[in-house]
Protein backbone atom coordinates (compact mmCIF):
# COMPACT_ATOMS: atom_id res chain seq x y z
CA UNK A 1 -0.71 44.04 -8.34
CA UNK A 2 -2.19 41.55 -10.22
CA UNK A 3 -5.59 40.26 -8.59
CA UNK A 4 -8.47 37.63 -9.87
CA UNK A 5 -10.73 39.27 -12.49
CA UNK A 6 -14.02 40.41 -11.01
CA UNK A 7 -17.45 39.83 -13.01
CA UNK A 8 -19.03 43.56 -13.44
CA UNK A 9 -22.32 44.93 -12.46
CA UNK A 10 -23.27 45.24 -8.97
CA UNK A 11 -26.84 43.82 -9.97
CA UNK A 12 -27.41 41.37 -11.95
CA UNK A 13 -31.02 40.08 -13.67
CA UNK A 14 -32.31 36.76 -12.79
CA UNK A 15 -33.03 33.49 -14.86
CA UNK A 16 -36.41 32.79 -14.83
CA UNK A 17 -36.09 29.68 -13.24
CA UNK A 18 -35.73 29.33 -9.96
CA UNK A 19 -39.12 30.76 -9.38
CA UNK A 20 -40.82 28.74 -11.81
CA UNK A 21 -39.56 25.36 -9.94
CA UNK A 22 -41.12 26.82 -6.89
CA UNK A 23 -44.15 27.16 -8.87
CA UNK A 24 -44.48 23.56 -10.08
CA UNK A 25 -44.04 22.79 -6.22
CA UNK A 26 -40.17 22.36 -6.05
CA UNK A 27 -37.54 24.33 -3.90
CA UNK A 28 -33.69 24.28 -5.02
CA UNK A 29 -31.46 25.33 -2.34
CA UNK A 30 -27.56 25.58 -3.50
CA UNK A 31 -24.70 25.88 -0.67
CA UNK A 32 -22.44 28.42 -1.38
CA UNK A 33 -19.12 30.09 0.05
CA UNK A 34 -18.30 32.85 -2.10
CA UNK A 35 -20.07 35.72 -3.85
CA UNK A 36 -18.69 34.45 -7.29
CA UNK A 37 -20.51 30.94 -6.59
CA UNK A 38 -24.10 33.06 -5.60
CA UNK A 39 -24.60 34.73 -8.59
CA UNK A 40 -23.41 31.19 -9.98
CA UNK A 41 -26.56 29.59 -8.42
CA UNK A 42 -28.64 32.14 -9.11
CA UNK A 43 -28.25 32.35 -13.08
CA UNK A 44 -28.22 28.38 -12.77
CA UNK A 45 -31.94 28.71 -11.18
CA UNK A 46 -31.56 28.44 -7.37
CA UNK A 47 -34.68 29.38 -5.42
CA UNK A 48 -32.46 29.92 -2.30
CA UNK A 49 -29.04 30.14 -1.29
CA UNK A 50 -27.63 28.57 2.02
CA UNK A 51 -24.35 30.57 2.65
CA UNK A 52 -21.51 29.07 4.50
CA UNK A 53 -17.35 29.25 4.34
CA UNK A 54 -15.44 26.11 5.28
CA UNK A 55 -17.25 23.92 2.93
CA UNK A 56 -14.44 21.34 3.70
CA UNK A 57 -15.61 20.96 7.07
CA UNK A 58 -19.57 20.74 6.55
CA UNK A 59 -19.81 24.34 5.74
CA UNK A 60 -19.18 27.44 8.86
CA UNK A 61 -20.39 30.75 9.75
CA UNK A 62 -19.49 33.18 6.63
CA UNK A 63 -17.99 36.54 7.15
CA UNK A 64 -20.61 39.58 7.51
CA UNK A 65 -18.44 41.08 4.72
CA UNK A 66 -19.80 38.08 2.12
CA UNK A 67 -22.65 38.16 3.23
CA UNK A 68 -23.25 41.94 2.59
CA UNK A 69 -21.85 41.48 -0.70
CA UNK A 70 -23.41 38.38 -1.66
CA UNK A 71 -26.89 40.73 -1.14
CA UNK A 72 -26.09 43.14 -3.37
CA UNK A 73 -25.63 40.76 -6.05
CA UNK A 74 -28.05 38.32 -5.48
CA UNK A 75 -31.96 38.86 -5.37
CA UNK A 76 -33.17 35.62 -4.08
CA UNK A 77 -33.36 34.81 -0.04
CA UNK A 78 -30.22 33.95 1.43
CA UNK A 79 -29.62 31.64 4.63
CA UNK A 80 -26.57 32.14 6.63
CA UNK A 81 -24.72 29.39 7.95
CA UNK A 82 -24.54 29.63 11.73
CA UNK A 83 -21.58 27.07 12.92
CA UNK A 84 -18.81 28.18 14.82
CA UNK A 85 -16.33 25.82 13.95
CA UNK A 86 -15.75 22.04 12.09
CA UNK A 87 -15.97 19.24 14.24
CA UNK A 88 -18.84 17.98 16.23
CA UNK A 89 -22.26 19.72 17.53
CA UNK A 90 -21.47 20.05 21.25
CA UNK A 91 -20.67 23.81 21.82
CA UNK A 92 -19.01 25.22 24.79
CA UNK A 93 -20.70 28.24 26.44
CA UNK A 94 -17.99 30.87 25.03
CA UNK A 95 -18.90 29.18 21.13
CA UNK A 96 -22.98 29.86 22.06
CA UNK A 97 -22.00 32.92 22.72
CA UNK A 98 -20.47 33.24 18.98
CA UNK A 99 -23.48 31.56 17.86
CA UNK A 100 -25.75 34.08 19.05
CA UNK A 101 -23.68 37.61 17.88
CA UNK A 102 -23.42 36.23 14.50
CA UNK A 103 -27.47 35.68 14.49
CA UNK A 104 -27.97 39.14 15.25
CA UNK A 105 -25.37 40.26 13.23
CA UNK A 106 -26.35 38.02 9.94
CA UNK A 107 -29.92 39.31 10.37
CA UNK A 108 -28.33 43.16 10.53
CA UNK A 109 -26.50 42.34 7.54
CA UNK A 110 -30.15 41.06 5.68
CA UNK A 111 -30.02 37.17 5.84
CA UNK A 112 -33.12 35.81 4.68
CA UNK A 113 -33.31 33.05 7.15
CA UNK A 114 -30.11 31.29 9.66
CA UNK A 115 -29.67 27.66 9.52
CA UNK A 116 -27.99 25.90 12.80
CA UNK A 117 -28.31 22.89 14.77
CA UNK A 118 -26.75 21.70 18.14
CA UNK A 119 -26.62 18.11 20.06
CA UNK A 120 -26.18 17.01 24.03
CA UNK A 121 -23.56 15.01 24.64
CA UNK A 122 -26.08 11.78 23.99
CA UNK A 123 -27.13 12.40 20.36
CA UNK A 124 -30.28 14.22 21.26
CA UNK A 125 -31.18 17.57 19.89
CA UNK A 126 -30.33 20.13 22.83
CA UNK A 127 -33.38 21.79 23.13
CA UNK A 128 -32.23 24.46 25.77
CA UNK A 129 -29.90 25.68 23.46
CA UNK A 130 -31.83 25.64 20.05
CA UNK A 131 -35.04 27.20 21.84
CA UNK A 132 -32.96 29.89 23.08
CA UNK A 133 -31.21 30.49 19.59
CA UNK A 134 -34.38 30.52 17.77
CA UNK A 135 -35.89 33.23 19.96
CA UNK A 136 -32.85 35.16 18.81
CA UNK A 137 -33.53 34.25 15.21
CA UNK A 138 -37.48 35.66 15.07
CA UNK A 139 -39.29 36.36 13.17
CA UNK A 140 -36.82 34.65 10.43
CA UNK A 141 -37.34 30.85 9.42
CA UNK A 142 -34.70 28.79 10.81
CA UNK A 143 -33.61 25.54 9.81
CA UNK A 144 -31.55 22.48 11.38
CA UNK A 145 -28.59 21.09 9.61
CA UNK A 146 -26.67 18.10 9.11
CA UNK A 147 -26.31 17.99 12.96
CA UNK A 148 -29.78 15.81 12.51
CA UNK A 149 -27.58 12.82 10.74
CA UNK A 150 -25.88 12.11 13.74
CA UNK A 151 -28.79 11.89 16.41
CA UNK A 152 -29.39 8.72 18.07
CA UNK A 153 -33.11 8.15 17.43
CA UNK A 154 -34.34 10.71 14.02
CA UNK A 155 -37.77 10.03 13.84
CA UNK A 156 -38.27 11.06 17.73
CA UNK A 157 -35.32 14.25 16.99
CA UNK A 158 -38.00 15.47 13.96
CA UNK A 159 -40.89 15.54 16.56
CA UNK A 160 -38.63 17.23 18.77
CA UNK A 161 -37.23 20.46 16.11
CA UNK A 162 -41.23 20.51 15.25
CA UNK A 163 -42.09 21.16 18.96
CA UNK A 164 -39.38 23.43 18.86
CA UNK A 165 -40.08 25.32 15.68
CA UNK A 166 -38.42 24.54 13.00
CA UNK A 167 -39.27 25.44 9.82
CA UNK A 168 -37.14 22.49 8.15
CA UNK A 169 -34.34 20.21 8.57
CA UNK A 170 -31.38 18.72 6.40
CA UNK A 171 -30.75 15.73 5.89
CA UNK A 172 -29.28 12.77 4.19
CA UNK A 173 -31.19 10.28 5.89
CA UNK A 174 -28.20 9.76 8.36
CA UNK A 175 -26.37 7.98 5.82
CA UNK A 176 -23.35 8.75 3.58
CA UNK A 177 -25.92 10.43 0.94
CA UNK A 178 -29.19 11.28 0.59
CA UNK A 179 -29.74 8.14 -2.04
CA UNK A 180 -28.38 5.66 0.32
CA UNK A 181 -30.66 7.50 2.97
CA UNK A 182 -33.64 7.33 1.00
CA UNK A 183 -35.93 5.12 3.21
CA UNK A 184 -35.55 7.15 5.94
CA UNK A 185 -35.86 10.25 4.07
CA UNK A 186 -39.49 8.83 3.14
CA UNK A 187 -40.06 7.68 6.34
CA UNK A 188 -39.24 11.14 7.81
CA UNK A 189 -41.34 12.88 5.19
CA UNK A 190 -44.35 10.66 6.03
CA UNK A 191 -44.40 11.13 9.24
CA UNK A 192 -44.14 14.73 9.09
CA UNK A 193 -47.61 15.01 7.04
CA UNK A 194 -46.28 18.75 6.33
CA UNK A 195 -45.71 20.04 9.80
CA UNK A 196 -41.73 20.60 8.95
CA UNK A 197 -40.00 20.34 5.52
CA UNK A 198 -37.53 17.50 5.49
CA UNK A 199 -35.14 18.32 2.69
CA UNK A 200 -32.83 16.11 1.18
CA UNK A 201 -29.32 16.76 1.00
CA UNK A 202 -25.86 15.01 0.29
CA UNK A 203 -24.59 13.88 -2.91
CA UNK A 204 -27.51 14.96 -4.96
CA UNK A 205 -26.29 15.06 -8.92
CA UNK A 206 -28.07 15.12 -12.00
CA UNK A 207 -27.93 11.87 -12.25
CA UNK A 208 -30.04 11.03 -9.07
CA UNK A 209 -32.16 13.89 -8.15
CA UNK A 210 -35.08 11.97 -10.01
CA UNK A 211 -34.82 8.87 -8.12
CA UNK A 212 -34.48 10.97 -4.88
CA UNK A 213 -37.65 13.01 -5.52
CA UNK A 214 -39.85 10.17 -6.35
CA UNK A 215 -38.60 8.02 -3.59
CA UNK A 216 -38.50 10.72 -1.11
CA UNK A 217 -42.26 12.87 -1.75
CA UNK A 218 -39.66 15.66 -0.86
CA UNK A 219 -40.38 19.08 -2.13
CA UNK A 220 -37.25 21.09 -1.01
CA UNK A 221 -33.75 19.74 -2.27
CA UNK A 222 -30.27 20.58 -1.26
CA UNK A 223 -27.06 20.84 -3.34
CA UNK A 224 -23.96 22.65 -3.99
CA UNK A 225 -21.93 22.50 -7.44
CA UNK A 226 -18.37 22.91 -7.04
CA UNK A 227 -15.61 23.13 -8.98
CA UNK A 228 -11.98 22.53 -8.79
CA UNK A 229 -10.35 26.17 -10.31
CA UNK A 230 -6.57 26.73 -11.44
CA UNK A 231 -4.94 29.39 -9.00
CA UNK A 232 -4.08 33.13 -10.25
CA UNK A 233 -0.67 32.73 -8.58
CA UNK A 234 2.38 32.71 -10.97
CA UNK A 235 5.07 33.02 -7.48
CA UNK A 236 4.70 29.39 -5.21
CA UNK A 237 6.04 27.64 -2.59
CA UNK A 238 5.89 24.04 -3.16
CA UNK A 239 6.92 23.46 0.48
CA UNK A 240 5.26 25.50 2.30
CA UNK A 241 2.29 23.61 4.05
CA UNK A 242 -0.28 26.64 3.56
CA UNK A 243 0.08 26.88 0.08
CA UNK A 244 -0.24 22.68 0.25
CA UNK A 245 -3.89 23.06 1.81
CA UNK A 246 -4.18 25.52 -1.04
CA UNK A 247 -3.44 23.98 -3.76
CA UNK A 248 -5.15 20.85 -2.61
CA UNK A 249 -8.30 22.47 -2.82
CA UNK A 250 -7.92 24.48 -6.07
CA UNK A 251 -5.16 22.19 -8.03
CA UNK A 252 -2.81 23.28 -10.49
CA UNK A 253 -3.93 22.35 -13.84
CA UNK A 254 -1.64 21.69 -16.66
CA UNK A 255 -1.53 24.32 -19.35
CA UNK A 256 -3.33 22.52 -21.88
CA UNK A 257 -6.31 21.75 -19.43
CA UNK A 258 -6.82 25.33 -17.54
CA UNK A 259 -9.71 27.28 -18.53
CA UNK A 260 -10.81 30.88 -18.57
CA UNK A 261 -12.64 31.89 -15.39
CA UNK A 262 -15.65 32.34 -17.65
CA UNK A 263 -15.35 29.22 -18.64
CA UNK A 264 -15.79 27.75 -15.32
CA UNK A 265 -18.53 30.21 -14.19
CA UNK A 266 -20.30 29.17 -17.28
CA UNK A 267 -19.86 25.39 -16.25
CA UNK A 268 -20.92 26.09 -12.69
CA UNK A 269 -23.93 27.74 -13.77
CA UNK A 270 -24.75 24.61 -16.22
CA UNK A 271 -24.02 22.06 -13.64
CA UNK A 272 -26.84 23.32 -11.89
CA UNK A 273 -29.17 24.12 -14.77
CA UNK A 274 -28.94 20.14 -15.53
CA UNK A 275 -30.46 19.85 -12.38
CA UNK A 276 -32.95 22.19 -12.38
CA UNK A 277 -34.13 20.67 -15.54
CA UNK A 278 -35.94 18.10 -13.40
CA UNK A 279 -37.82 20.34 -11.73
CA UNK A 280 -38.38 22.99 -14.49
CA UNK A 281 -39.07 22.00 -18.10
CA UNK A 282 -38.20 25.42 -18.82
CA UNK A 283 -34.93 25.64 -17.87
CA UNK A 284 -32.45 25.57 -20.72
CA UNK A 285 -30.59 22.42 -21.79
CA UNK A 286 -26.95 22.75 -20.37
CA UNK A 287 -24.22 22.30 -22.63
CA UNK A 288 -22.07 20.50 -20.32
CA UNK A 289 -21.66 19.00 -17.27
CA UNK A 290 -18.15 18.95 -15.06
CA UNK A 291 -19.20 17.24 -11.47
CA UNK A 292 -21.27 17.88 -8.58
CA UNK A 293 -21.00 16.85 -4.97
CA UNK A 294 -21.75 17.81 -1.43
């Protein structure tokens, strides 16, 4: 049986990067979903990973099983996704209770920090529910997701996840990206005066990371580099609608086109190095670029 090649070497030594970003006063956070795409961030210079599955949907809860594997490979902090399904940010009592076994169970399984958020009915942060969450998540830093971007009034929801305690919030300025949502993002940033980190998120590329940061004042940024990879399977279905969904999200590629998995690890890695170079001159030019996009 035939499976996807694995890289080798349970450990794996870091890029000097990430850490010297930090340094100069800059945080890169890259989403993930797989163990392949951590080490990915890593070598490319993240200074933390948020890990998730169901990227498609806004990112989900991973499995325990990636997330134990993801911390044997990786040595820099990883936050766990806590989200137990797509959709909207109204959760049933059975779904809390979801919520709160895979908190204790991410921080048994050595997540660096959780990262949730849940909204009444009325666009307001649900404070019951996040207070009683976080109390769960102690002593770990916790911060609130995209769930901010559809709250009905952001600048009183910030003084509300402060009051709460939140170490930081995501957020693309409750707009389609975080460039469109730039004057909020400032706005958000000022009038936190360093009480809460309010990080950026959604869309950010090489190609607008430096308009972001100096329109923003934001030290923490938010990204994810993804790539579209040709499928190890020779045997298909064409009309099955599984293997559709599949092959939707990693599409065939001609033979002239497809690549070695190297290849695209290589280009994954680069994708994010161009973006790091921003925020560390010392980061090494990357060689080429493929697309980026959250």
């Amino acid at each position: 049986m035939k499976r996807q090649a694995a890289s080798s070497g349970r450990k794996r030594a870091r890029i000097p990067s990430g850490k010297a970003g930090a340094a100069n006063g800059f945080l890169m956070e890259v989403c993930v979903d797989s163990v392949e795409s951590a080490v990915n961030a890593e070598r490319g210079g993240a200074d933390r990973i948020e890990l998730c599955s169901g990227l498609v949907e806004g990112g989900t809860t991973p499995s325990m099983g990636v997330l134990q594997v993801v911390k044997q490979y990786v040595q820099i902090p990883v936050f766990v996704m806590i989200r137990p399904r797509g959709g909207d940010f109204l959760y049933s009592d059975r779904e809390v209770e979801v919520m709160k076994a895979d908190i204790r169970l991410a921080k048994l399984y050595g997540a660096d920090g959780l990262v949730f958020g849940a909204l009444t009915e009325d666009g307001h942060i649900d404070k019951e529910l996040c207070m009683s969450l976080i109390a769960i998540c102690r002593p770990l830093p916790v911060t609130f997701h995209r769930a901010f971007d559809m709250v009905h009034d952001p600048m009183a929801a910030l003084e509300t996840l402060l009051t709460l305690g939140f170490e930081r919030v995501l957020t693309s300025g409750c707009d389609i990206s975080a460039l469109e949502g730039l004057p909020l993002i400032k706005r958000l940033i000022d009038q936190a005066k360093g009480r809460i980190v309010v990080m950026p998120g959604g869309g950010i590329t090489d190609r607008n990371l430096q308009r972001i940061l100096e329109g923003s004042g934001a030290t923490e940024f938010h990204c994810s580099a993804r790539l579209a990879r040709d499928s190890g399977m020779k045997f298909r279905i064409t009309g099955c609608k599984i293997c559709e969904t599949i092959e939707l999200l990693r599409p065939s590629l001609p033979a002239s086109e497809k690549r070695p998995l190297e290849n695209e690890t290589n280009t994954q890695v680069n994708v994010l190095r161009t973006l790091f170079e921003f925020l560390d001159p010392s980061v090494p030019k990357a060689s080429s670029i493929h697309r980026v996009f959250y």
